[in-house]
C-alpha atoms as a PDB file:
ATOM      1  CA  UNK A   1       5.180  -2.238  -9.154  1.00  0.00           C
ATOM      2  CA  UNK A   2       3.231  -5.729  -8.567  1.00  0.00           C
ATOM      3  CA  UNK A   3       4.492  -8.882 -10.282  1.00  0.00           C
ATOM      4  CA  UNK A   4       2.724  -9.470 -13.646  1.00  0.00           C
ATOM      5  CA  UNK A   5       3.080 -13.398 -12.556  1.00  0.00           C
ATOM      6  CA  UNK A   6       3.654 -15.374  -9.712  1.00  0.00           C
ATOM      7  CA  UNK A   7       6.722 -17.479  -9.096  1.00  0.00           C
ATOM      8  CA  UNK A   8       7.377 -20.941  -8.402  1.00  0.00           C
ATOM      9  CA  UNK A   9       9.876 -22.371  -6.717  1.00  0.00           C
ATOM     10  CA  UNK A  10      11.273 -26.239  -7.258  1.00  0.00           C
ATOM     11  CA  UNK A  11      13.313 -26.801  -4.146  1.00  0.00           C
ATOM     12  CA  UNK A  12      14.963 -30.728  -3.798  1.00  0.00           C
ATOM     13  CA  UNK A  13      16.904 -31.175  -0.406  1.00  0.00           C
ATOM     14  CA  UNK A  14      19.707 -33.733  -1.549  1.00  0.00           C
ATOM     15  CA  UNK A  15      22.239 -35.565   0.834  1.00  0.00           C
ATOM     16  CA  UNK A  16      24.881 -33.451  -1.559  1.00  0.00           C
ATOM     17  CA  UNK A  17      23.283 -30.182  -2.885  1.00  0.00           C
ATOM     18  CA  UNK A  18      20.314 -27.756  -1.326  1.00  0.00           C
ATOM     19  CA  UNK A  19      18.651 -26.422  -5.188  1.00  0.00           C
ATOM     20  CA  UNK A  20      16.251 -24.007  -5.369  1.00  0.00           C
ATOM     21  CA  UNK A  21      15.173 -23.079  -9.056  1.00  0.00           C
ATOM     22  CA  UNK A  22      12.886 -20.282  -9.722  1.00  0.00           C
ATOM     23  CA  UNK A  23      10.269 -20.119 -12.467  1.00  0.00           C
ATOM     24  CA  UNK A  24       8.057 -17.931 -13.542  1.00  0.00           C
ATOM     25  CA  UNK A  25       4.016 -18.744 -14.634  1.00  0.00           C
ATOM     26  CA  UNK A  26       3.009 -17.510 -17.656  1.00  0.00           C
ATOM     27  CA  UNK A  27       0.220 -17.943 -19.662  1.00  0.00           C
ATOM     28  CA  UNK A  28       2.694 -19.943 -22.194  1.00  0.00           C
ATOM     29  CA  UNK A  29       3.551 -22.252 -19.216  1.00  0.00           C
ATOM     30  CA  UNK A  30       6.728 -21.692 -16.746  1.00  0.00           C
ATOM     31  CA  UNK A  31       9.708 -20.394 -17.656  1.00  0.00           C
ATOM     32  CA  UNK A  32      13.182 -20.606 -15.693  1.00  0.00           C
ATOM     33  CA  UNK A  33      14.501 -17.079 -14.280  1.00  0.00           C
ATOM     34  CA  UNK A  34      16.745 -17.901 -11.571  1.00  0.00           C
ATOM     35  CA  UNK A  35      18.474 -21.041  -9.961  1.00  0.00           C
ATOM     36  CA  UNK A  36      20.873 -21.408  -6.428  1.00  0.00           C
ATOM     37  CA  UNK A  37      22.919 -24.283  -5.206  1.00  0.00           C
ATOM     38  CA  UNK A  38      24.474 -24.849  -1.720  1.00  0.00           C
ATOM     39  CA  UNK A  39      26.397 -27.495  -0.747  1.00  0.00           C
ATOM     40  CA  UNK A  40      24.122 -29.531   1.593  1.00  0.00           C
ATOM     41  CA  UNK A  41      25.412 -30.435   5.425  1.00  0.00           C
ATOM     42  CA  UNK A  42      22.506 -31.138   7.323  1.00  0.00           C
ATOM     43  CA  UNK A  43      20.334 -33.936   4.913  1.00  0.00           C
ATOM     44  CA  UNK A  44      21.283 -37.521   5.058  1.00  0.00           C
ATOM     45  CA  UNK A  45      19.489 -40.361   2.487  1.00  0.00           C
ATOM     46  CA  UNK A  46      16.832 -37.389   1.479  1.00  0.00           C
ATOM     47  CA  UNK A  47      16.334 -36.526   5.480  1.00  0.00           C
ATOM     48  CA  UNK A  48      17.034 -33.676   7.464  1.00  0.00           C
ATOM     49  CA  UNK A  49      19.127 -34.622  10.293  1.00  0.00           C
ATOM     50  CA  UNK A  50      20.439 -31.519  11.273  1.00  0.00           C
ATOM     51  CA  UNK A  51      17.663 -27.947  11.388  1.00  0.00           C
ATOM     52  CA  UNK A  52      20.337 -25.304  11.357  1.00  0.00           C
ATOM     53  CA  UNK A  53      22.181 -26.659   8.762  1.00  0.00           C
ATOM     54  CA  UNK A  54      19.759 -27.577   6.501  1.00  0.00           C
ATOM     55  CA  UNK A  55      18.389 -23.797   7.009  1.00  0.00           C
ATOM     56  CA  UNK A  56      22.040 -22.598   6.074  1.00  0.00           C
ATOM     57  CA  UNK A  57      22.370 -24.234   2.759  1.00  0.00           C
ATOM     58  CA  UNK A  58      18.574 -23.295   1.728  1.00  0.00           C
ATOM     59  CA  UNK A  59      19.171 -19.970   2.644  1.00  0.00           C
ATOM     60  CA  UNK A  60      22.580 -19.860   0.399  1.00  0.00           C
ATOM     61  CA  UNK A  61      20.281 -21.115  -2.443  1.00  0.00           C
ATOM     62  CA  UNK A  62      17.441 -19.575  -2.013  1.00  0.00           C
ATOM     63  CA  UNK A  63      18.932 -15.965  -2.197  1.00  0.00           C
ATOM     64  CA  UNK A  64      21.096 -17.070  -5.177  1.00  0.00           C
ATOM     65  CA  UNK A  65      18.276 -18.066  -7.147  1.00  0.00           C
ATOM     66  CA  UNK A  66      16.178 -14.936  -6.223  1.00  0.00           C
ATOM     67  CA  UNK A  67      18.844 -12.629  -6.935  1.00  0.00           C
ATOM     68  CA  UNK A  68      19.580 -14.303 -10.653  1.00  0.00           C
ATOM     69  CA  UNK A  69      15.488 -14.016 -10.854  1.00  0.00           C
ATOM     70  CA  UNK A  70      14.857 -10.657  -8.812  1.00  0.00           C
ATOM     71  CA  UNK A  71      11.468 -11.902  -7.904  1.00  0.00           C
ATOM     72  CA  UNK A  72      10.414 -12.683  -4.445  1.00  0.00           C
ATOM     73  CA  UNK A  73       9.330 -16.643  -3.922  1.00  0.00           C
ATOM     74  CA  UNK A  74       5.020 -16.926  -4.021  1.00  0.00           C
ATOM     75  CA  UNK A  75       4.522 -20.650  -4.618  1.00  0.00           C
ATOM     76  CA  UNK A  76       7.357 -23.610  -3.392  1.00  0.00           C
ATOM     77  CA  UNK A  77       6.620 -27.097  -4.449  1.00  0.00           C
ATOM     78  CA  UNK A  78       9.118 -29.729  -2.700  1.00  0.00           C
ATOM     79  CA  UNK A  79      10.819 -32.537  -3.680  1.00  0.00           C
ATOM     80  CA  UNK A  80      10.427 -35.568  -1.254  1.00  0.00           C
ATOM     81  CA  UNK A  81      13.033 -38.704  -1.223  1.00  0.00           C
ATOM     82  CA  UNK A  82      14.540 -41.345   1.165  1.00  0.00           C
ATOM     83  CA  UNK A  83      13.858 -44.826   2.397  1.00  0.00           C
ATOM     84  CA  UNK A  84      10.419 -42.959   4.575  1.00  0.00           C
ATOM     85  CA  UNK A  85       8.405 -42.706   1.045  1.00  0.00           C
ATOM     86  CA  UNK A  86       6.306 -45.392   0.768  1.00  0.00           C
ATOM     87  CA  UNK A  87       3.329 -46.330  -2.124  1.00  0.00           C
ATOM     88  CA  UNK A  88       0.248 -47.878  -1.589  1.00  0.00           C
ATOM     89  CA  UNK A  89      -1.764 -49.286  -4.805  1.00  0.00           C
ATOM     90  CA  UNK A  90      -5.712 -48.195  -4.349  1.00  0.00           C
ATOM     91  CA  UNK A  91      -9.347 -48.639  -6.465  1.00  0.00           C
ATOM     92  CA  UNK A  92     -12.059 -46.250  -6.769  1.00  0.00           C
ATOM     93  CA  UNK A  93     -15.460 -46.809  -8.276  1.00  0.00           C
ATOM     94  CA  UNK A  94     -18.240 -43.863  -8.878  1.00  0.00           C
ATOM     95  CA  UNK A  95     -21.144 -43.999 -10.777  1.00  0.00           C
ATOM     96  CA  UNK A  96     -21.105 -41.229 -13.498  1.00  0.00           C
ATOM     97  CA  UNK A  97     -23.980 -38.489 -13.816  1.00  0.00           C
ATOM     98  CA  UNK A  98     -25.056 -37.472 -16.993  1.00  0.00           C
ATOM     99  CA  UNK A  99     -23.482 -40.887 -18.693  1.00  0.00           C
ATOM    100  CA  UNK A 100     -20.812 -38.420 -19.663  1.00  0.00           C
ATOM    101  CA  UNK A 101     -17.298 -38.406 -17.673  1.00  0.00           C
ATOM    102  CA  UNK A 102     -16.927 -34.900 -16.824  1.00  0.00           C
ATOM    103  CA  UNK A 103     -13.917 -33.303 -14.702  1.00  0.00           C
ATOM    104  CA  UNK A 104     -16.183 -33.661 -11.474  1.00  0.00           C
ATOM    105  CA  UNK A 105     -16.900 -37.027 -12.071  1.00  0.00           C
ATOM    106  CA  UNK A 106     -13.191 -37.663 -12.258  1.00  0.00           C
ATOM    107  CA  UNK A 107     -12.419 -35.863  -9.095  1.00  0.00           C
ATOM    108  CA  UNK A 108     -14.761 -38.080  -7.274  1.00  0.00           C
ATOM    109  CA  UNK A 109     -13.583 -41.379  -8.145  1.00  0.00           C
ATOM    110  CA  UNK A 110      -9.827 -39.578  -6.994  1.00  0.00           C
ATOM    111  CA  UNK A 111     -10.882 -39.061  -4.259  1.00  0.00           C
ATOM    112  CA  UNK A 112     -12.911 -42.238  -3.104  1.00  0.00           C
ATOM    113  CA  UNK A 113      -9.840 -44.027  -4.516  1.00  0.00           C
ATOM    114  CA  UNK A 114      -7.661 -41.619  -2.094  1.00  0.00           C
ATOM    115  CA  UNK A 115      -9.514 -42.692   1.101  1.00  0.00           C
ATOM    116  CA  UNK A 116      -7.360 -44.934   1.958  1.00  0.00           C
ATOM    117  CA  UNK A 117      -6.443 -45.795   5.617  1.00  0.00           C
ATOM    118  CA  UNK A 118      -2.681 -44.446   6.967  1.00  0.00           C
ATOM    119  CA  UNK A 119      -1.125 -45.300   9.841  1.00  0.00           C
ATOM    120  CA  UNK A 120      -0.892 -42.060  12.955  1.00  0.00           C
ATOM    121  CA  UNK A 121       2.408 -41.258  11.066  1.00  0.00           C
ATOM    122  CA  UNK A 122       2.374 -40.976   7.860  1.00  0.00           C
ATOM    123  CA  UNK A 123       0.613 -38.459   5.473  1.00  0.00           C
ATOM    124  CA  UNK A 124      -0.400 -38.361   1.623  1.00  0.00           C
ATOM    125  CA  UNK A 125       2.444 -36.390  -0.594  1.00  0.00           C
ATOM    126  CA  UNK A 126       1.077 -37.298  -3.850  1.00  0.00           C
ATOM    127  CA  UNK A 127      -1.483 -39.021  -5.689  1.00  0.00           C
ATOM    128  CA  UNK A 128      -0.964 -40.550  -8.858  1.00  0.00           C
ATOM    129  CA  UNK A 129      -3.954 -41.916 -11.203  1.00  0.00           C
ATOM    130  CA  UNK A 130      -2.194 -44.813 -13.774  1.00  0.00           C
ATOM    131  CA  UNK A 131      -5.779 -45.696 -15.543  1.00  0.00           C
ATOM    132  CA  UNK A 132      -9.140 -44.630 -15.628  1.00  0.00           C
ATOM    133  CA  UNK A 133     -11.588 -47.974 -16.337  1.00  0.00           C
ATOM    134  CA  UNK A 134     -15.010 -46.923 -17.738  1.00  0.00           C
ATOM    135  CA  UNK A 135     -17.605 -49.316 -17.779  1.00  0.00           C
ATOM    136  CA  UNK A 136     -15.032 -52.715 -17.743  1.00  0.00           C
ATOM    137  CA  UNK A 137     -13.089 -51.081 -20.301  1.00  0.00           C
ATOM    138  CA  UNK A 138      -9.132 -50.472 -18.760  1.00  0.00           C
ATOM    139  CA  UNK A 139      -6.456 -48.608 -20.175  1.00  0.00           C
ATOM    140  CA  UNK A 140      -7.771 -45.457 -20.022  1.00  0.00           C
ATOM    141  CA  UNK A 141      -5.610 -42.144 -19.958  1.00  0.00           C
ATOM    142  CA  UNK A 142      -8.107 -39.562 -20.034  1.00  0.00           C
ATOM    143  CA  UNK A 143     -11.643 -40.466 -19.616  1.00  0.00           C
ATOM    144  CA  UNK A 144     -13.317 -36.795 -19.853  1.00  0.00           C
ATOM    145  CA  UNK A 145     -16.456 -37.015 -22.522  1.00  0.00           C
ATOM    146  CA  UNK A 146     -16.272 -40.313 -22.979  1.00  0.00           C
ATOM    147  CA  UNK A 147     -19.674 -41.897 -22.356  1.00  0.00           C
ATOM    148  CA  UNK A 148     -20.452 -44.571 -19.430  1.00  0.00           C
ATOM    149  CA  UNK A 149     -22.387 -45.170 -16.298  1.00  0.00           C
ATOM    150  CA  UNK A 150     -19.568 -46.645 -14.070  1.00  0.00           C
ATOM    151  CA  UNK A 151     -16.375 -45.000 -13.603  1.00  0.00           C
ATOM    152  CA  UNK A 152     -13.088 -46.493 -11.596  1.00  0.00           C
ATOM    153  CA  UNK A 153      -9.436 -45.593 -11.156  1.00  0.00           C
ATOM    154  CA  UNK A 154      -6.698 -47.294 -10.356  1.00  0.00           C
ATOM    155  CA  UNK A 155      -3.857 -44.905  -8.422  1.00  0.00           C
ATOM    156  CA  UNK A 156      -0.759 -45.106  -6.385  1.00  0.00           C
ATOM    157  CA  UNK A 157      -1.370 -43.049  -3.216  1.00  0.00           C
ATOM    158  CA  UNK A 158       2.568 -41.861  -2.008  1.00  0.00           C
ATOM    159  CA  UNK A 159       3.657 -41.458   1.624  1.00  0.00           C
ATOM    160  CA  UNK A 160       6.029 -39.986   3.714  1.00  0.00           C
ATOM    161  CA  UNK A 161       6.336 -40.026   7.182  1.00  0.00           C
ATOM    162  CA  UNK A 162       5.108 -37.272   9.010  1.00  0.00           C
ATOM    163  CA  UNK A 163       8.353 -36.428  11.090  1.00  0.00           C
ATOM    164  CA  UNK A 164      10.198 -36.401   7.725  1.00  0.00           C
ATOM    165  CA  UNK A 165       8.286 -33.784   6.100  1.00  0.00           C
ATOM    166  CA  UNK A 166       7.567 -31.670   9.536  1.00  0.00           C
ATOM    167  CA  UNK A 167      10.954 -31.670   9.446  1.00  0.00           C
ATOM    168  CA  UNK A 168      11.349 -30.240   5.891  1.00  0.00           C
ATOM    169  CA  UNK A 169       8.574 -27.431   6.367  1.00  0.00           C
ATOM    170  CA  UNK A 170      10.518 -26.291   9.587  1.00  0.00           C
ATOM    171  CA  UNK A 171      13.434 -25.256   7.611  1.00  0.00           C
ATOM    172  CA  UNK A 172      10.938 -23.850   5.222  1.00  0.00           C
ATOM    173  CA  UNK A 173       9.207 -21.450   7.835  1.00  0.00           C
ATOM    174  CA  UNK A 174      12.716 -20.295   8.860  1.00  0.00           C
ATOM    175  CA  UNK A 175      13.411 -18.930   6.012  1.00  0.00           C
ATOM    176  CA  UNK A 176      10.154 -17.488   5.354  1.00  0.00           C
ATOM    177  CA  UNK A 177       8.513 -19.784   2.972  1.00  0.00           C
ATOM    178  CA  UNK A 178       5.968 -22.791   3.078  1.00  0.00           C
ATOM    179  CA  UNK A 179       5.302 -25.823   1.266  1.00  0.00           C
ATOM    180  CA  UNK A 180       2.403 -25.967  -1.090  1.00  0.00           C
ATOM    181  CA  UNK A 181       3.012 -28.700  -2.525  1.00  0.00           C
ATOM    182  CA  UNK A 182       5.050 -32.145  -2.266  1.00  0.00           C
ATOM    183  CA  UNK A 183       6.160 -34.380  -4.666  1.00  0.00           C
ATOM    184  CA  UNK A 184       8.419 -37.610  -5.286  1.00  0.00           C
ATOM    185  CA  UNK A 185      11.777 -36.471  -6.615  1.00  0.00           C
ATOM    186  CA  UNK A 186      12.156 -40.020  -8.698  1.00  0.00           C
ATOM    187  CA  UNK A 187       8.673 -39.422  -9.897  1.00  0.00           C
ATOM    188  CA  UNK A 188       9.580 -35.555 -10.793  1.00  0.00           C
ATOM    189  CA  UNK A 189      12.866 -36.617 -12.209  1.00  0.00           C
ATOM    190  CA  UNK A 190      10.503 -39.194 -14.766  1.00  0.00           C
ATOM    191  CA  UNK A 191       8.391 -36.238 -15.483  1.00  0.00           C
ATOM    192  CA  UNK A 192      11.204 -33.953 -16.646  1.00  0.00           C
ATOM    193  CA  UNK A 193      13.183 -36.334 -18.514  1.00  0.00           C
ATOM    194  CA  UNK A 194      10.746 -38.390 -20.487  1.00  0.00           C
ATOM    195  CA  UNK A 195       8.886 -37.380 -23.091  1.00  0.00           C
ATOM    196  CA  UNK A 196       4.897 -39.101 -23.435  1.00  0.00           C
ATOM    197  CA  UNK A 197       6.008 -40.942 -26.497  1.00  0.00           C
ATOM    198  CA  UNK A 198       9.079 -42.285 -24.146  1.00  0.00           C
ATOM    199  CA  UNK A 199       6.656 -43.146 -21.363  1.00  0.00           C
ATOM    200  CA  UNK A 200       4.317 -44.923 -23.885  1.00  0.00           C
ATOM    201  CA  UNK A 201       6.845 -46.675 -25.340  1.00  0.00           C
ATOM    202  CA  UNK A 202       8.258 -47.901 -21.549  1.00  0.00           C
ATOM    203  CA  UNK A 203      10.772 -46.237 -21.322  1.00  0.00           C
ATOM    204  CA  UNK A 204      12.502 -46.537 -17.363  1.00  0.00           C
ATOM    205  CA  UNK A 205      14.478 -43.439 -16.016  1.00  0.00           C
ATOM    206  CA  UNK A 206      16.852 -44.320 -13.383  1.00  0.00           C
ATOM    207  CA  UNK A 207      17.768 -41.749 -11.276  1.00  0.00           C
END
């Protein structure tokens, strides 16, 4: 019988633990149905210095976490750390059809913003808008319908060198699975913990 929903894995390679934790899309949002920990030998500082061991420790997590969910893994998103994450601070400017911001016109400005120059390597993990600026006016959190003719964004544009995360999708592909998606652990940790109001109010997670 085919899955009614896909599932997601979280998977964070620490210097201490290999976690996997297995959720499950629904139309009410994601809901947890499985985790697996293994005690981590082959990552250093967020790194993998050691293939084969890393490879053990996923695989001890990953089948713990898909036996507590029975469900076979469809979607991995990966959490990326160490001193090899780097941010660079970018601008985009677009002009804005229609004098209405519509999700198009947002995905424009993203990406001009996003063109930014890396060196041979490094890659992009994650992009992260921190204010849209409509016509002069700044401080803006979500700029869809709101009426202009110029739209910018301000972003952070995150790195990681490209041996790092080779590295990480190598012990992926051993044990079947590939990486959709990256994203900064500190940054996913602030996401989890924090609630908007929190954020608004400045709050800082430490992690």
């Amino acid at each position: 019988m085919a899955k009614e929903y896909p599932t997601l894995a979280g998977i964070d390679f620490g210097s201490h633990k290999v976690a996997v934790l297995a959720c499950e899309m629904t139309p009410h949002g994601l809901e947890v149905i499985g985790f697996g920990q293994a005690e981590s030998h082959g990552v250093r500082k967020g790194v993998v210095v050691n293939i084969d061991s890393t490879v053990h420790s996923l695989t001890q997590a990953l089948e713990e976490a898909q036996k507590l969910a029975s469900r076979t893994i469809d979607h991995v998103v990966v959490g990326v750390a160490g001193n090899h994450v780097q941010t660079i601070s970018s601008h985009g400017m677009v002009a804005i059809r229609d004098s209405e911001v519509r999700q198009p016109d947002v995905e424009r400005v993203i990406e001009t913003a996003s063109a930014v120059s890396l060196p041979l390597d490094r890659e992009i993990v994650q992009i992260v808008p921190q204010e849209f600026i409509i016509d002069g006016q700044d401080g803006i959190q979500e700029p869809l319908g709101m009426y202009g003719k110029r739209l910018e964004v301000n972003l952070q544009v995150i790195t990681g060198s490209i041996t790092g995360l080779e590295n990480i999708r190598r012990c992926l592909s051993k044990v079947g699975l590939k990486a959709h998606h990256f994203i900064s652990s500190p940054l996913a940790s602030a996401r989890a913990v924090a609630t908007p109001e929190e954020k608004e109010a400045g709050v800082c997670v430490v992690d």
